[in-house]
Protein backbone atom coordinates (compact mmCIF):
# COMPACT_ATOMS: atom_id res chain seq x y z
CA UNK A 1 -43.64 19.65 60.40
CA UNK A 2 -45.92 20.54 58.07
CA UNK A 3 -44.66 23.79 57.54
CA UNK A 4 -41.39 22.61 57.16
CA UNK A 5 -42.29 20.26 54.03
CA UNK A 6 -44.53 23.37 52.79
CA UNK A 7 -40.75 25.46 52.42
CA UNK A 8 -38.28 22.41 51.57
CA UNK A 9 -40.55 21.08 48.35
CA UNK A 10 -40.23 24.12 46.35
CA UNK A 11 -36.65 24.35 47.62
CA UNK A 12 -35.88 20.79 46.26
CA UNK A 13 -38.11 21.70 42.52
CA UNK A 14 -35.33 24.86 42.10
CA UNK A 15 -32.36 22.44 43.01
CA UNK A 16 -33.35 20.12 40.13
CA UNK A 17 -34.41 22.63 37.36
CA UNK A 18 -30.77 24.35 38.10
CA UNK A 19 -29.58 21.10 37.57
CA UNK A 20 -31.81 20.51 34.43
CA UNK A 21 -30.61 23.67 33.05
CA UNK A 22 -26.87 23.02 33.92
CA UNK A 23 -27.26 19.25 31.53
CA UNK A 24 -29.12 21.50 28.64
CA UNK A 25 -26.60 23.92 28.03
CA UNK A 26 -23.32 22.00 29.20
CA UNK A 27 -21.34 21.72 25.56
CA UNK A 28 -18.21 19.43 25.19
CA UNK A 29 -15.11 20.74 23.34
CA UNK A 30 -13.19 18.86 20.70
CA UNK A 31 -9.66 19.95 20.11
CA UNK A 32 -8.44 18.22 16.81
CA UNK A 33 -4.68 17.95 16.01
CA UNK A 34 -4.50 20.95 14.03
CA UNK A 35 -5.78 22.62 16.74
CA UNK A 36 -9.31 23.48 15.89
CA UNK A 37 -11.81 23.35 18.32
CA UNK A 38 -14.99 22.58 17.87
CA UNK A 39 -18.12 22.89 20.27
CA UNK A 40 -20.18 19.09 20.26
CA UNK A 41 -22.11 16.69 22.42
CA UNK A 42 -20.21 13.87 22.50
CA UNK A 43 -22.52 10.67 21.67
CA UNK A 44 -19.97 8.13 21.88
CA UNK A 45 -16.14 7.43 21.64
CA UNK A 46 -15.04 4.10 20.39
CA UNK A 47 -11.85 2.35 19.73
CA UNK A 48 -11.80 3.89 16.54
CA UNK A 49 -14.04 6.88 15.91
CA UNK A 50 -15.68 9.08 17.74
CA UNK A 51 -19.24 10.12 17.59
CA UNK A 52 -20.97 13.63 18.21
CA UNK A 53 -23.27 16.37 17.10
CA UNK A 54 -22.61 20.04 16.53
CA UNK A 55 -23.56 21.84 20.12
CA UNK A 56 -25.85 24.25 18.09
CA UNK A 57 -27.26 21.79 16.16
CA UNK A 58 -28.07 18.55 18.47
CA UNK A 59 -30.76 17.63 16.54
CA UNK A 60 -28.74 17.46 13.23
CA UNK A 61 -27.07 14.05 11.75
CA UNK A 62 -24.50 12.45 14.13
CA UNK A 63 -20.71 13.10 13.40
CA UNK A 64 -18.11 10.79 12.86
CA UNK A 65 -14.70 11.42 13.40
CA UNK A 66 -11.25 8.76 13.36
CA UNK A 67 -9.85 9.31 16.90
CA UNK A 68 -5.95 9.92 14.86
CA UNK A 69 -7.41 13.54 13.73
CA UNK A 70 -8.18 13.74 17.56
CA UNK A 71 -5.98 15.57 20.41
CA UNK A 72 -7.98 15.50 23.08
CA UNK A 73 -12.16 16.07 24.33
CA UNK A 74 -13.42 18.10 27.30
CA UNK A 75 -16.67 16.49 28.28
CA UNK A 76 -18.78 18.79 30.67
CA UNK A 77 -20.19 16.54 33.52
CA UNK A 78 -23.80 16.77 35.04
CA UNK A 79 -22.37 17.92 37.86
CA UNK A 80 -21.15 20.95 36.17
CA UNK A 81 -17.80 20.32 36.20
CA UNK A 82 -14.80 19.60 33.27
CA UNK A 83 -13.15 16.67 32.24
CA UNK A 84 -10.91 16.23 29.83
CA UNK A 85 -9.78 12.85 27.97
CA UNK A 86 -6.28 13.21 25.91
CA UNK A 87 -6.96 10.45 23.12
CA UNK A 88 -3.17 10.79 20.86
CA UNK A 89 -1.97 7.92 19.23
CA UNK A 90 -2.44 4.82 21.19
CA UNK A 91 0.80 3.71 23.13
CA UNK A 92 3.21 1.65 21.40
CA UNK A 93 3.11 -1.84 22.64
CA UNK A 94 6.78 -3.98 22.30
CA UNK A 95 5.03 -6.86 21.64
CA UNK A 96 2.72 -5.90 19.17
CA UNK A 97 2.20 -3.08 16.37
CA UNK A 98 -0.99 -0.75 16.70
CA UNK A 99 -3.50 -0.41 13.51
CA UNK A 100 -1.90 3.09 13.55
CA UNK A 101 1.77 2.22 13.08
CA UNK A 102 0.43 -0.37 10.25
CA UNK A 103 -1.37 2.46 8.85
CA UNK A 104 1.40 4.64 8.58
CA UNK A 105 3.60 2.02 6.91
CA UNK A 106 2.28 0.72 3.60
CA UNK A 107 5.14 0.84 1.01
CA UNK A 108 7.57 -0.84 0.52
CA UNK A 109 11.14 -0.50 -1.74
CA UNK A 110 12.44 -4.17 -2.73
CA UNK A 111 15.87 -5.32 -3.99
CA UNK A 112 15.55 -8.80 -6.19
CA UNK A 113 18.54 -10.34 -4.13
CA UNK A 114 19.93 -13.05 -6.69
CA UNK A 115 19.57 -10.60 -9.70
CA UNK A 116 23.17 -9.48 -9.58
CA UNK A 117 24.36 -13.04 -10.07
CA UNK A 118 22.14 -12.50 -13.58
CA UNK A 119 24.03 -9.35 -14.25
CA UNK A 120 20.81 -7.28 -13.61
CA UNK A 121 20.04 -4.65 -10.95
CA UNK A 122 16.56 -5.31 -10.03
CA UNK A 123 14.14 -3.03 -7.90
CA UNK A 124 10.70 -2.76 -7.16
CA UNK A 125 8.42 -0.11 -5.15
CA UNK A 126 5.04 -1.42 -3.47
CA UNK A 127 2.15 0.27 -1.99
CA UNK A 128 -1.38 -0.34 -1.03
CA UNK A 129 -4.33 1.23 -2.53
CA UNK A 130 -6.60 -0.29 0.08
CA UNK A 131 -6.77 -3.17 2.13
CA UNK A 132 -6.54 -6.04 0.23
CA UNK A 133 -5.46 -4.75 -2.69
CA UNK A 134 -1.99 -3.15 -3.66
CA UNK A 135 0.08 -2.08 -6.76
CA UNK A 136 3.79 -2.98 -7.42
CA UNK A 137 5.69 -1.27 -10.49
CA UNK A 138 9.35 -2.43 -10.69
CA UNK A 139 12.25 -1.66 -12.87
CA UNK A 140 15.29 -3.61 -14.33
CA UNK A 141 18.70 -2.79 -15.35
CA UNK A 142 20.76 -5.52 -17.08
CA UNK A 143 24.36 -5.04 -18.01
CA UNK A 144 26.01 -4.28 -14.47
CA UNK A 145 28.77 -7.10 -13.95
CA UNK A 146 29.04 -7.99 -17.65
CA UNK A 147 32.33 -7.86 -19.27
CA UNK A 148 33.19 -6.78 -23.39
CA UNK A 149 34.49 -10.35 -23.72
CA UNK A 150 31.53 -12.42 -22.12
CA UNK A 151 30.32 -13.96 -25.47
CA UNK A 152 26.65 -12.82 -24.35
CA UNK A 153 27.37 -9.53 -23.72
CA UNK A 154 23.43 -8.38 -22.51
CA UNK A 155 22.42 -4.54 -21.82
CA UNK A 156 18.81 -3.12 -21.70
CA UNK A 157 16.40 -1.87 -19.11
CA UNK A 158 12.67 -3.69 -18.54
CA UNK A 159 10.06 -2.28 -16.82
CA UNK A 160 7.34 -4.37 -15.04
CA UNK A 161 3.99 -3.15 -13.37
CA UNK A 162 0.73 -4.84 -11.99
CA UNK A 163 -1.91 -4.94 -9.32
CA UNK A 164 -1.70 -7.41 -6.63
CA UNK A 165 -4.51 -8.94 -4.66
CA UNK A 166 -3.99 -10.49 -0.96
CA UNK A 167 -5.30 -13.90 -0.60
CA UNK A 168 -7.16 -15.27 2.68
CA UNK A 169 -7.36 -13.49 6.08
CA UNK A 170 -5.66 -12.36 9.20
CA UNK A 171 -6.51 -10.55 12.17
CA UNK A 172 -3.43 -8.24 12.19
CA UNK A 173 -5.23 -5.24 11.57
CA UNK A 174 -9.38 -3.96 12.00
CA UNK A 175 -10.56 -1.24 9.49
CA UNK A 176 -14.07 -0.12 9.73
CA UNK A 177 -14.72 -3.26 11.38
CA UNK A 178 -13.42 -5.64 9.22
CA UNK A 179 -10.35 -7.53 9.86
CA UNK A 180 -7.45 -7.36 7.65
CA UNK A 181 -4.01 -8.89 7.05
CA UNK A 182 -1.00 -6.08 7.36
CA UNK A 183 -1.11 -4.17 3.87
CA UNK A 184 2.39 -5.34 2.84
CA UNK A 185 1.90 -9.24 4.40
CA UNK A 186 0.59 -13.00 2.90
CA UNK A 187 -0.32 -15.04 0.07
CA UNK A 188 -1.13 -12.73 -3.15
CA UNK A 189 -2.14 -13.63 -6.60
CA UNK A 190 -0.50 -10.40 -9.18
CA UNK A 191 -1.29 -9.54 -12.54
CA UNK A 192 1.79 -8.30 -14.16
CA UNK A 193 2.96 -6.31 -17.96
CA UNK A 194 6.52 -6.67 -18.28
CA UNK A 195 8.15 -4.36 -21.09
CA UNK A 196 11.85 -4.61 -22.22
CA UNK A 197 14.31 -3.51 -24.31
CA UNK A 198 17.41 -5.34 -24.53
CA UNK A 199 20.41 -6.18 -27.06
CA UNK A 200 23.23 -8.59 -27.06
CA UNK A 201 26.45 -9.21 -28.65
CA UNK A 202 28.47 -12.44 -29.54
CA UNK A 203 31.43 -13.22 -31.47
CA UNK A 204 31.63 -16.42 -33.26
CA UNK A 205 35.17 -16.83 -32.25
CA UNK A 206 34.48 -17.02 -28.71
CA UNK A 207 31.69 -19.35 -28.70
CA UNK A 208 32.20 -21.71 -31.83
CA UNK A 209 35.93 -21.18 -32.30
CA UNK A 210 34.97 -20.24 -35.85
CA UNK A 211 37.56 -19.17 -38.60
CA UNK A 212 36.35 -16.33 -39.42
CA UNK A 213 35.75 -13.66 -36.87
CA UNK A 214 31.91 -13.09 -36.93
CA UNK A 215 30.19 -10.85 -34.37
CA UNK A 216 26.52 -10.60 -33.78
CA UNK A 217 24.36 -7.65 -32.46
CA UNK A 218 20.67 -8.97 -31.44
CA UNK A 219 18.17 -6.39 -30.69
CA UNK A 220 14.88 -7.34 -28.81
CA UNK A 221 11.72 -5.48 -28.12
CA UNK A 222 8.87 -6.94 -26.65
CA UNK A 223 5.99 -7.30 -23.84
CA UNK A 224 4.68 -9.72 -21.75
CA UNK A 225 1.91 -10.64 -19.76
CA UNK A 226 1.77 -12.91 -16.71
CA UNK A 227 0.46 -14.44 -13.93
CA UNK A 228 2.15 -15.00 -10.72
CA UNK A 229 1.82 -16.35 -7.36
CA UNK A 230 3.82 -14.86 -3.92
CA UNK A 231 4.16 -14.65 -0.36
CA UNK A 232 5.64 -11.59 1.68
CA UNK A 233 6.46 -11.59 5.21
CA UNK A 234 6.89 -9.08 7.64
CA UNK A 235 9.48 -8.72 10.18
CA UNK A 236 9.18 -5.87 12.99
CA UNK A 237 7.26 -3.71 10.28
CA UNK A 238 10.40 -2.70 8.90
CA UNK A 239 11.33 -5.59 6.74
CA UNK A 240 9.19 -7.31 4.26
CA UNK A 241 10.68 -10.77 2.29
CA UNK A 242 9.30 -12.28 -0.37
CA UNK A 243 9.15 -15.01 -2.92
CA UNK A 244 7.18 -15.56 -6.28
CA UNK A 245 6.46 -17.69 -9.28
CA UNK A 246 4.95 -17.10 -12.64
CA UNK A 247 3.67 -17.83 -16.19
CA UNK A 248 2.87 -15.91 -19.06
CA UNK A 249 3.09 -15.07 -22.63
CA UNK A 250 5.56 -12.95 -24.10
CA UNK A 251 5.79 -10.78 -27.70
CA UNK A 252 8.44 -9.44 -29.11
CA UNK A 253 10.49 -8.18 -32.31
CA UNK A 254 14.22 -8.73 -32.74
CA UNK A 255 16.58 -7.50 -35.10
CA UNK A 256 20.06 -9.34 -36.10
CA UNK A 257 23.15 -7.39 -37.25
CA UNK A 258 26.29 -9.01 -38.31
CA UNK A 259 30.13 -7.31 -38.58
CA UNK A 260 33.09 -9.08 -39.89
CA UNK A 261 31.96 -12.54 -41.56
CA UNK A 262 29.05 -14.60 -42.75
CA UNK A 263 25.42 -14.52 -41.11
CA UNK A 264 25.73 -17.61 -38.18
CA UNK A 265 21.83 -18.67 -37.53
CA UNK A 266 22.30 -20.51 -34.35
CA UNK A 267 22.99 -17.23 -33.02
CA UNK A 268 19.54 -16.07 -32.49
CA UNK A 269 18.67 -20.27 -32.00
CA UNK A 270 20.63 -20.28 -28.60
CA UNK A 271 19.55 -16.32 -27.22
CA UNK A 272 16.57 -17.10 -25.10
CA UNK A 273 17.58 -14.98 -22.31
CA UNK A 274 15.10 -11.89 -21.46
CA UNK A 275 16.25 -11.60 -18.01
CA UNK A 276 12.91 -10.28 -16.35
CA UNK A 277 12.09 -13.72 -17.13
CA UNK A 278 12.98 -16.90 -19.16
CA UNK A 279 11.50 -17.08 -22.89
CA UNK A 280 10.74 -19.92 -24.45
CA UNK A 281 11.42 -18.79 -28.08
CA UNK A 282 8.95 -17.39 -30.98
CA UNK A 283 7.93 -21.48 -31.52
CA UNK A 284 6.98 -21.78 -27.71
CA UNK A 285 6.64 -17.79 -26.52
CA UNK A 286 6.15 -18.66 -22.79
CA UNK A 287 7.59 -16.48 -19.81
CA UNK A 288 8.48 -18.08 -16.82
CA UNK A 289 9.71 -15.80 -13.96
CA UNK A 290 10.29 -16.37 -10.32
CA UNK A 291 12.71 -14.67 -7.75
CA UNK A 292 13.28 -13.46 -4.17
CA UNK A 293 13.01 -10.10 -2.53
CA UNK A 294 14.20 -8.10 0.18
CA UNK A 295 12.72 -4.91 1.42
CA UNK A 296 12.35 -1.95 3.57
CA UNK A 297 8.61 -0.87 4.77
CA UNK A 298 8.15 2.75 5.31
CA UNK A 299 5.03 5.37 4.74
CA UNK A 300 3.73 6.02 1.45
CA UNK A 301 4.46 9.40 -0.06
CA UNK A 302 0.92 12.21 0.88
CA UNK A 303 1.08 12.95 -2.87
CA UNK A 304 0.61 8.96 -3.61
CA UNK A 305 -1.34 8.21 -0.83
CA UNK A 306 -4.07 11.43 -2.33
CA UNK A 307 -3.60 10.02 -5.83
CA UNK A 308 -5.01 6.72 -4.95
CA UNK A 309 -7.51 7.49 -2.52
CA UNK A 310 -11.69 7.21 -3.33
CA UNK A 311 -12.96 10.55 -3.68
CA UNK A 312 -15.82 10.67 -1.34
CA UNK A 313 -18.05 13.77 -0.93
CA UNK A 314 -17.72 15.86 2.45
CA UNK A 315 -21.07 17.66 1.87
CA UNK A 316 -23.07 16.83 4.56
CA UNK A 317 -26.94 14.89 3.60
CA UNK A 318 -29.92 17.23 3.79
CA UNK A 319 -32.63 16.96 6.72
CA UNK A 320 -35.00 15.96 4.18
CA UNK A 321 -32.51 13.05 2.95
CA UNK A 322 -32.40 11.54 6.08
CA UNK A 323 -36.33 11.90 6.90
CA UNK A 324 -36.43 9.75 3.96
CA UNK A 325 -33.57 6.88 4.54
């Protein structure tokens, strides 16, 4: 019996340095979606990111990596054999929208849905720059509808532009482990420059019945600077509609021709309309704006999303930085 332990014990000691030597020098394989593959030790694979050291370097600084850049991982098990995990997008769930499909749809086009009854076309292009924070330039054109012998015969173009900044909180979404609301979705507080250039034309005749035939050519050119208040919903992540409110000041110059008879002053006295908002007059220069939008969501433009994103260095810290952290 004896004799028999004498043989098995250094039997068993070359059974578990083989297996000792398998666990060293088994390396995992990460295939990205561009099809690089890269030799690691996996550390850890989360919901989001994955963790893991270069194979020839394990005892360099830990990896991270967002699972979307991942195809799939073979993982080497003690046992010596391969396994491999496919990690893709996550599944599409009917009843709910991944963090990845949000992701991939943060812009929106919008249509101001009452501004033909104003005689305006009125668009407006959103997109975030990061969570919680998004920028929404818009443009105007006024004249569409209008006929030569509507006594305020408006044309122009305005231009409006400002950052807007999500109120409260929502779980819709997790990002570096915070939670966010969807990109496009809530309460929001906007800062927003309006500029315009517009001109009008009346005839006396029309409007005042007056004797002799007077028309009018008002020119306007201005700015203005307000504050406004919205909500945006989201339906399906494919439609976004939205209302706001707002208040502001507003400059401007105008210039008054008249054709065809005497100089009328109440004229310029009864033109308050600015059409990106409602002016109060040079006495009282307030703009007051509100309105109601329809959109479609869909993914930002790479050359947008690139222009707006942090520019973080890739370069990975020194040995010595990190002895020192």
């Amino acid at each position: 019996m004896q004799n028999n332990f004498v043989f098995i014990k250094p039997f068993v000691l070359c059974i578990v340095l083989c297996m000792g030597f398998t666990v060293l020098h088994a390396q995992d394989v990460l295939v990205k979606k561009d099809g690089e593959q890269v030799k690691v030790k996996v550390i850890e694979i989360g919901s989001e990111e994955i963790r893991y050291k270069y194979f020839d370097a394990q005892d360099g600084p830990v990896v991270v990596i967002n699972k979307r850049e991942v195809k799939l991982i073979k993982l080497q098990t003690s046992s010596g054999l391969e396994k491999t995990i496919v990690i893709g997008d996550p599944a599409a769930d009917p009843m709910n929208i991944s963090n990845n499909a949000i992701l991939d749809k943060t812009s929106s086009l919008k249509f101001n849905f009452f501004s033909p009854l104003n005689h305006e076309l009125a668009f407006s292009y959103e997109w975030m720059i990061k969570p919680g924070f998004n920028w929404e330039t818009g443009l105007g054109i006024v004249g569409p509808g209008i006929s030569e012998l509507d006594p305020y015969n408006g044309r122009g173009i305005y231009l409006r532009t400002g950052p807007k900044f999500l109120l409260g909180s929502s779980s819709d979404i997790e990002i570096q482990g915070a939670r966010y609301m969807h990109p496009l979705k809530g309460r929001y507080f906007k800062v927003e420059a309006v500029l315009y250039s517009l001109a009008s034309d009346y005839d006396a005749d029309i409007l005042y019945n007056y004797p002799s035939f007077t028309h009018a050519n008002n020119s306007y050119l201005g700015a203005a600077l307000e504050l406004i208040y919205g909500r945006q919903f989201i339906f399906g992540n494919s439609i976004t509609v939205g209302y706001y409110i707002g208040l502001g000041y507003a400059f401007e110059s105008e210039t008054t021709n008249f054709t065809g008879g005497p100089p009328i002053s109440s004229f310029t006295d009864e033109d308050y309309k600015r059409y990106a908002f409602a002016y109060g007059g040079k006495d009282f220069p307030i703009a007051a704006t509100a309105g109601f939008n329809i959109g479609y969501i869909f993914r930002t433009p790479y050359w947008l999303t690139n222009l707006c994103k942090p520019k973080v260095s890739t370069k990975q810290p020194s040995r010595h930085s990190l002895n020192n952290d």
